[in-house]
C-alpha atoms as a PDB file:
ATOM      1  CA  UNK A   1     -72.062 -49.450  53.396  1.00  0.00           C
ATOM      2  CA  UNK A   2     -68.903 -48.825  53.410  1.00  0.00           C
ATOM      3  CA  UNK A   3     -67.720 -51.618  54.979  1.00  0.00           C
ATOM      4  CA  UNK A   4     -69.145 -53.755  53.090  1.00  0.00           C
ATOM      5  CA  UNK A   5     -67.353 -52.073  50.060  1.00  0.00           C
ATOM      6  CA  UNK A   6     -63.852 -52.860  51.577  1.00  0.00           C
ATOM      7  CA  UNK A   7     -64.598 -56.564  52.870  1.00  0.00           C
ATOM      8  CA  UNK A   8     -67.285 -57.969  51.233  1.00  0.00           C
ATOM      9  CA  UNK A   9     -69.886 -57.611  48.357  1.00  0.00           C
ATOM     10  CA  UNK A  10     -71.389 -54.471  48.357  1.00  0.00           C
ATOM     11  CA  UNK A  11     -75.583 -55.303  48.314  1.00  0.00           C
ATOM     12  CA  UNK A  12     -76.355 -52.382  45.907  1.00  0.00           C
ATOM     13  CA  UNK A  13     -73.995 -53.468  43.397  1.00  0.00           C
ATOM     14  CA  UNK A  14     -76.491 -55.906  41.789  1.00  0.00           C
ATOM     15  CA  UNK A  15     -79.550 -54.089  41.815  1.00  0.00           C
ATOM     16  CA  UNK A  16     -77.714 -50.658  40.644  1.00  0.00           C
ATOM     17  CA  UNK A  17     -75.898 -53.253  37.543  1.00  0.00           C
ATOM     18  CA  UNK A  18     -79.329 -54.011  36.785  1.00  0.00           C
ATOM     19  CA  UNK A  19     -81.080 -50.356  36.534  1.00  0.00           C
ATOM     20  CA  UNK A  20     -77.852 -49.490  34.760  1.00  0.00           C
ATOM     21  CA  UNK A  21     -78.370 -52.454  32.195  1.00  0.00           C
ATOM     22  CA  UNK A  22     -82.037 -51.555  31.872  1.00  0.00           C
ATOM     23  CA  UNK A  23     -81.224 -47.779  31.146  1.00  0.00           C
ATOM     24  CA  UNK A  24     -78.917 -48.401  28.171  1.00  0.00           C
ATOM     25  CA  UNK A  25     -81.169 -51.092  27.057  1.00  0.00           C
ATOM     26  CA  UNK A  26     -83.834 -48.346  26.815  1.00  0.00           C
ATOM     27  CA  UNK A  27     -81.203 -45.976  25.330  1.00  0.00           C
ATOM     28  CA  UNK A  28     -80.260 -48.177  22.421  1.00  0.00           C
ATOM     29  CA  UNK A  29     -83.906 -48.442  21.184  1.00  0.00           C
ATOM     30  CA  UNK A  30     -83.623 -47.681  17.173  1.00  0.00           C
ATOM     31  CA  UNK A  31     -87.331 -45.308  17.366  1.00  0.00           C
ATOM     32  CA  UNK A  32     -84.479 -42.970  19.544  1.00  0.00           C
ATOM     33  CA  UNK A  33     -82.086 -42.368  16.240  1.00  0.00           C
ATOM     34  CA  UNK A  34     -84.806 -43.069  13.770  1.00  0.00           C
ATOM     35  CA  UNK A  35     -88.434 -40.940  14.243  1.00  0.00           C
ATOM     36  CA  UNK A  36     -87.196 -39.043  17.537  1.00  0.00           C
ATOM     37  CA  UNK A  37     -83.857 -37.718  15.379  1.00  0.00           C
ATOM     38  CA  UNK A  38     -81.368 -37.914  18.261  1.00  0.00           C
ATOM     39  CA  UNK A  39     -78.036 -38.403  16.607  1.00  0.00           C
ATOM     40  CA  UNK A  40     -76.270 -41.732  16.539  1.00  0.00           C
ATOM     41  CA  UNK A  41     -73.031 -40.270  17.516  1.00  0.00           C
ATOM     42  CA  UNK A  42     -71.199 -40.802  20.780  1.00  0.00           C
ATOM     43  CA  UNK A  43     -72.284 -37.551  22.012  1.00  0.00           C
ATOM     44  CA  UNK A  44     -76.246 -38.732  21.259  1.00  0.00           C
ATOM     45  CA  UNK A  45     -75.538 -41.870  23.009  1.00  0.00           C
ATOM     46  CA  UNK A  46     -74.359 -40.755  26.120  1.00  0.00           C
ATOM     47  CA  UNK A  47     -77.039 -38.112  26.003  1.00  0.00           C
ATOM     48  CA  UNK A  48     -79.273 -40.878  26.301  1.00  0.00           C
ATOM     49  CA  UNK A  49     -77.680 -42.536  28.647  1.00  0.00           C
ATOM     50  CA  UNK A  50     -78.265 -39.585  30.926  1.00  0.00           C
ATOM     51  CA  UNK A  51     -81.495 -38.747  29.885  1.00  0.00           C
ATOM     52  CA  UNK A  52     -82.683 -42.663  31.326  1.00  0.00           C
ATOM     53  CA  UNK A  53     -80.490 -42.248  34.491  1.00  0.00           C
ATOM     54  CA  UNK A  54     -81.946 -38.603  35.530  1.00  0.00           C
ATOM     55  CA  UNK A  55     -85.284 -40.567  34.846  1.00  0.00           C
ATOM     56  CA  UNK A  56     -84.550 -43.251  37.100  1.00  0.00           C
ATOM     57  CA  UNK A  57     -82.530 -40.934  39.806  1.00  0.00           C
ATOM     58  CA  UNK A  58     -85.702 -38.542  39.769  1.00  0.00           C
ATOM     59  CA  UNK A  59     -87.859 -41.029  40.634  1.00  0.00           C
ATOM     60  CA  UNK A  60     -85.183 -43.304  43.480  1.00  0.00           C
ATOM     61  CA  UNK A  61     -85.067 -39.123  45.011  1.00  0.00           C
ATOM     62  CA  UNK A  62     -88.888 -39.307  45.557  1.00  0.00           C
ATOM     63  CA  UNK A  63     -87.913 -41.571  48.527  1.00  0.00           C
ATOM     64  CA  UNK A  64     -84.582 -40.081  48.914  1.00  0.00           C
ATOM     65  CA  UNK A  65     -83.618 -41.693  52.483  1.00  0.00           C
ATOM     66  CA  UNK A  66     -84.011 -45.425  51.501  1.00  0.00           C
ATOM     67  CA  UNK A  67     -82.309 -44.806  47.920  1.00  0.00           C
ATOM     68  CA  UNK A  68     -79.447 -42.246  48.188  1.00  0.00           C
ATOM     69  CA  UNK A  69     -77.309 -44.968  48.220  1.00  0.00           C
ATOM     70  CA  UNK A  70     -78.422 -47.162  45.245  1.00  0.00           C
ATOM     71  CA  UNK A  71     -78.387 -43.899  43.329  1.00  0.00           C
ATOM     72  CA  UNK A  72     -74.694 -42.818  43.934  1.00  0.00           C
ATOM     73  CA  UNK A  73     -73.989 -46.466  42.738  1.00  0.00           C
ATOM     74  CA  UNK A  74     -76.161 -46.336  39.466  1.00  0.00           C
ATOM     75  CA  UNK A  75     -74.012 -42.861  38.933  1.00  0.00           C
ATOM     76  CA  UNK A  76     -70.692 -45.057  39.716  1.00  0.00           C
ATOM     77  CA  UNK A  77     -71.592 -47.480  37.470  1.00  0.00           C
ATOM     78  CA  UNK A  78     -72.365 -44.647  34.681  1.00  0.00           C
ATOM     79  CA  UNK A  79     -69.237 -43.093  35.356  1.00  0.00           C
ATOM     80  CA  UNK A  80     -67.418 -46.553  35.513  1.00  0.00           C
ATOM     81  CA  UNK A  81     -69.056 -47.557  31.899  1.00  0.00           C
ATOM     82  CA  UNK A  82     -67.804 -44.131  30.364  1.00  0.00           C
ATOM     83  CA  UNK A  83     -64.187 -44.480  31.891  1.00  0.00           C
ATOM     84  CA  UNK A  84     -64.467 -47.885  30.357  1.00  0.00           C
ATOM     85  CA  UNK A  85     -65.695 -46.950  26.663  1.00  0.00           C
ATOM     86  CA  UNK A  86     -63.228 -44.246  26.453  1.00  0.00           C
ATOM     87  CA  UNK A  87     -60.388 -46.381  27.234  1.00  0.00           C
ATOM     88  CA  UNK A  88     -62.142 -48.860  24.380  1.00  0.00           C
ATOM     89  CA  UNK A  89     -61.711 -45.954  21.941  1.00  0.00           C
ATOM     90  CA  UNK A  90     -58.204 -45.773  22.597  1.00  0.00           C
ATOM     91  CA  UNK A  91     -58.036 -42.647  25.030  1.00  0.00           C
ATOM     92  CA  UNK A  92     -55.162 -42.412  27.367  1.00  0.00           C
ATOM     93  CA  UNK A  93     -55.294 -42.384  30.686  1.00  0.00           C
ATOM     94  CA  UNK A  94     -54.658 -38.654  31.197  1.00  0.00           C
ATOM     95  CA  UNK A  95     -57.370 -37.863  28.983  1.00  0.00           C
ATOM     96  CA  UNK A  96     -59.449 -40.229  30.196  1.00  0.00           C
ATOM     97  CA  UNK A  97     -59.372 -38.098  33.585  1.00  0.00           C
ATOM     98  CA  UNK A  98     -60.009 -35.128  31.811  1.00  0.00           C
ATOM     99  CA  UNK A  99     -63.094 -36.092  30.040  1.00  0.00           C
ATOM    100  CA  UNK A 100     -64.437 -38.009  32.669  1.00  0.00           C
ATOM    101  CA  UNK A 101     -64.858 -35.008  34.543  1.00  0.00           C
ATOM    102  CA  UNK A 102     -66.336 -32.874  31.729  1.00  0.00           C
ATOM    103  CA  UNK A 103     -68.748 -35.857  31.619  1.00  0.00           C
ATOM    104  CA  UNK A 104     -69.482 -35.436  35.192  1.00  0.00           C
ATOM    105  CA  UNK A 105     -70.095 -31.912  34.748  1.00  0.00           C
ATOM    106  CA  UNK A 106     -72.363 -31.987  31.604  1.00  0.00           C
ATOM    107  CA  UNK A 107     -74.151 -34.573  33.823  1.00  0.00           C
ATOM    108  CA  UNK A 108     -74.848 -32.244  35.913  1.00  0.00           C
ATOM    109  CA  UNK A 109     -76.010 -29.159  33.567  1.00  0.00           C
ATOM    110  CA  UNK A 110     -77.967 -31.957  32.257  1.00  0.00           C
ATOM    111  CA  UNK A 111     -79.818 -33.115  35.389  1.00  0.00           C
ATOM    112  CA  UNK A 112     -80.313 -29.200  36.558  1.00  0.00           C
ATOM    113  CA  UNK A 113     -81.512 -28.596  33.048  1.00  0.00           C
ATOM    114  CA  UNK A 114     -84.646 -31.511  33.299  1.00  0.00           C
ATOM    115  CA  UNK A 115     -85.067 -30.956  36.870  1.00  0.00           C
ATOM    116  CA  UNK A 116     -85.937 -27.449  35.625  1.00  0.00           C
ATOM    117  CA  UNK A 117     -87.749 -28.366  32.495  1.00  0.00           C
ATOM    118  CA  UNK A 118     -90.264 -30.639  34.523  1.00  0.00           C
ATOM    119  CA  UNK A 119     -90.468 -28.262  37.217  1.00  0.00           C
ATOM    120  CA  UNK A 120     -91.448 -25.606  35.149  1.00  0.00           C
ATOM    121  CA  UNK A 121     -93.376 -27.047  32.057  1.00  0.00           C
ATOM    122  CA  UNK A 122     -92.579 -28.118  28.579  1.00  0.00           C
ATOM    123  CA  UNK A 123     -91.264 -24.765  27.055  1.00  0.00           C
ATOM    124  CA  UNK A 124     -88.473 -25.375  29.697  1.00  0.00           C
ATOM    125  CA  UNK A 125     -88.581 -28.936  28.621  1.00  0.00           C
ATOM    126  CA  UNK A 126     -88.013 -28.814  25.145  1.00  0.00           C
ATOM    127  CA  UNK A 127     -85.447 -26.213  25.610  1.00  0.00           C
ATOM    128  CA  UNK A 128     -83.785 -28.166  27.668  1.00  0.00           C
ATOM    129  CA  UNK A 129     -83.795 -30.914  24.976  1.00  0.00           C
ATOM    130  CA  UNK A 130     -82.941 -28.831  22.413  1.00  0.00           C
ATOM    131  CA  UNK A 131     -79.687 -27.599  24.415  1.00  0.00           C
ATOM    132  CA  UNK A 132     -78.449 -31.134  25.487  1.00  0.00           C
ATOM    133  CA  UNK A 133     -80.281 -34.555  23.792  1.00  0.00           C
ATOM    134  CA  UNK A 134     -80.460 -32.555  20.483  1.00  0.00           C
ATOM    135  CA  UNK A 135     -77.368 -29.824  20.828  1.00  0.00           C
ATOM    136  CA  UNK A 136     -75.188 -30.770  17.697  1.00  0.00           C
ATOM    137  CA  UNK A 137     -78.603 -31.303  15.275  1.00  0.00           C
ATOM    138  CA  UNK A 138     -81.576 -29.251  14.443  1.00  0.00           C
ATOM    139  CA  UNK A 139     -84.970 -31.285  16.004  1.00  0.00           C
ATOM    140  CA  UNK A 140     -87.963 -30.383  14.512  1.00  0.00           C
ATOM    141  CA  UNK A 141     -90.897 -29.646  16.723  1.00  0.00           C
ATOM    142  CA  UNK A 142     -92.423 -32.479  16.497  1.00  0.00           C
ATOM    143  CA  UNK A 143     -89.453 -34.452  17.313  1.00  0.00           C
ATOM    144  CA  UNK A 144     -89.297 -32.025  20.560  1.00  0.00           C
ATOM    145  CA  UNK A 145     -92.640 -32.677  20.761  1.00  0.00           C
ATOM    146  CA  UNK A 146     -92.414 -36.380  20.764  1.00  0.00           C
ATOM    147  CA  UNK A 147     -89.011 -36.349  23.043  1.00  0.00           C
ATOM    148  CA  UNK A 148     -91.117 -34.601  25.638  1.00  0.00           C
ATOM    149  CA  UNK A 149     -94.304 -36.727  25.369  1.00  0.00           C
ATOM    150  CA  UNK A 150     -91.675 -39.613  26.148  1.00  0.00           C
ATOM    151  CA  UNK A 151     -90.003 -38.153  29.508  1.00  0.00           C
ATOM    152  CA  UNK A 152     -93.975 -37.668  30.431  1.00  0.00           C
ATOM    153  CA  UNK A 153     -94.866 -40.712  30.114  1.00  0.00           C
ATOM    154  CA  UNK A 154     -91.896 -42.648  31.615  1.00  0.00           C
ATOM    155  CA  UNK A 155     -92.035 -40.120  34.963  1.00  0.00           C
ATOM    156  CA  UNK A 156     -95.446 -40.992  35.257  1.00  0.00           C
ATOM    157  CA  UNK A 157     -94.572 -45.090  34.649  1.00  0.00           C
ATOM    158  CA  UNK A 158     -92.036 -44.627  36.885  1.00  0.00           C
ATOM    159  CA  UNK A 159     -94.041 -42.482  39.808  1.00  0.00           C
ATOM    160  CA  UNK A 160     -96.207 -46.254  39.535  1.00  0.00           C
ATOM    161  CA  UNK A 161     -93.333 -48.496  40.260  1.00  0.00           C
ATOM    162  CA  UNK A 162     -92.866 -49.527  44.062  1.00  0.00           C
ATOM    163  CA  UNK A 163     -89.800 -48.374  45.176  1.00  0.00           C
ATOM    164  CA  UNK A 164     -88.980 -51.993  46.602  1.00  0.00           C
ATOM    165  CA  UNK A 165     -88.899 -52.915  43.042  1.00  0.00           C
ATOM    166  CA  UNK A 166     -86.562 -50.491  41.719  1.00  0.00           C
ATOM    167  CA  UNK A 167     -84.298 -50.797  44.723  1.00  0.00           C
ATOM    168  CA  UNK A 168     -83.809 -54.928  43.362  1.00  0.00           C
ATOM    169  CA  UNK A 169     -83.425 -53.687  40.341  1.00  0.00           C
ATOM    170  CA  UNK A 170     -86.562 -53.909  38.200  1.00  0.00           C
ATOM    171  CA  UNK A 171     -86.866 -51.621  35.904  1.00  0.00           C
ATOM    172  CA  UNK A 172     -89.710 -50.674  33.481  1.00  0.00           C
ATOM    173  CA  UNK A 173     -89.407 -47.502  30.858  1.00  0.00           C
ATOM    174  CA  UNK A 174     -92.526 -48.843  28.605  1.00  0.00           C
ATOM    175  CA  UNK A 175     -92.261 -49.086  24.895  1.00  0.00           C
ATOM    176  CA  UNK A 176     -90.549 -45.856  23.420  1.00  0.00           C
ATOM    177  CA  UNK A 177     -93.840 -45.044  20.832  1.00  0.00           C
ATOM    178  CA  UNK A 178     -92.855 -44.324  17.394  1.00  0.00           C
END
């Protein structure tokens, strides 16, 4: 793998672009910053963004062995993409470094936080939501409600995709219901 990183094209690259596409295709959806109330803000965004790629890393971890790789380069492309935008935004490069790693960290809390909140049911869930997807707005229940119906549905959508599909690239969240 990691020869092929220093001399040639690295195989993963295309099918990790392609998750990566699919995720903020999914995170752009309007129903997200219309009936589910997430803010459309930068910080709502990238919440989003996260949200999809813990979706799509908790289901390439059910088979951990043949997709540890793909899923360190969907998190390098994630981390690539936000190095990128802030640099769009008109960051400089030392602050670039310095909020790329709070990123990485609140990626982190993030993942720990929905690992937990599926683990343990949708109290822990919604809290979870609440805390992160929702932290600088008030969601109503039934927004939480709604947010956590979603993550249900796409971790069982995504618990019926083969594996070999996902490692190409092919990637299927569903409709986000409104």
């Amino acid at each position: 793998m990691v020869l092929g990183r220093l001399f040639g094209r690295d195989p993963l690259q295309e099918p990790a672009r392609a998750l990566y596409t699919g995720v903020v295709t999914q995170a752009r959806q309007p129903a997200f910053y219309g009936p589910y109330g997430v803010p459309d803000s930068v910080d709502g965004r990238f919440d989003l963004i996260v949200l999809h790629v813990f979706l799509v890393m908790n289901r390439l971890k059910q088979e951990q062995e043949r997709t540890a790789d793909l899923s360190q380069a969907l998190f390098d492309l994630l981390f690539l993409d936000m190095d990128q935008s802030l640099r769009e935004m008109g960051v400089g490069d030392v602050g670039v470094g310095k909020r790329i790693k709070a990123m990485v960290q609140a990626f982190y809390g993030r993942i720990s936080a929905y690992e937990s909140g599926l683990q343990e049911g949708d109290e822990a869930l919604k809290a979870a939501l609440k805390r992160n997807l929702y932290g600088t707005v008030e969601a109503s229940p039934a927004q939480l409600d709604a947010a956590t119906g979603y993550i249900h549905a796409v971790v069982a959508r995504l618990s019926g995709q083969q594996i070999d599909s996902l490692s190409r690239g092919e990637l299927d969240f569903g409709a986000v219901p409104e």
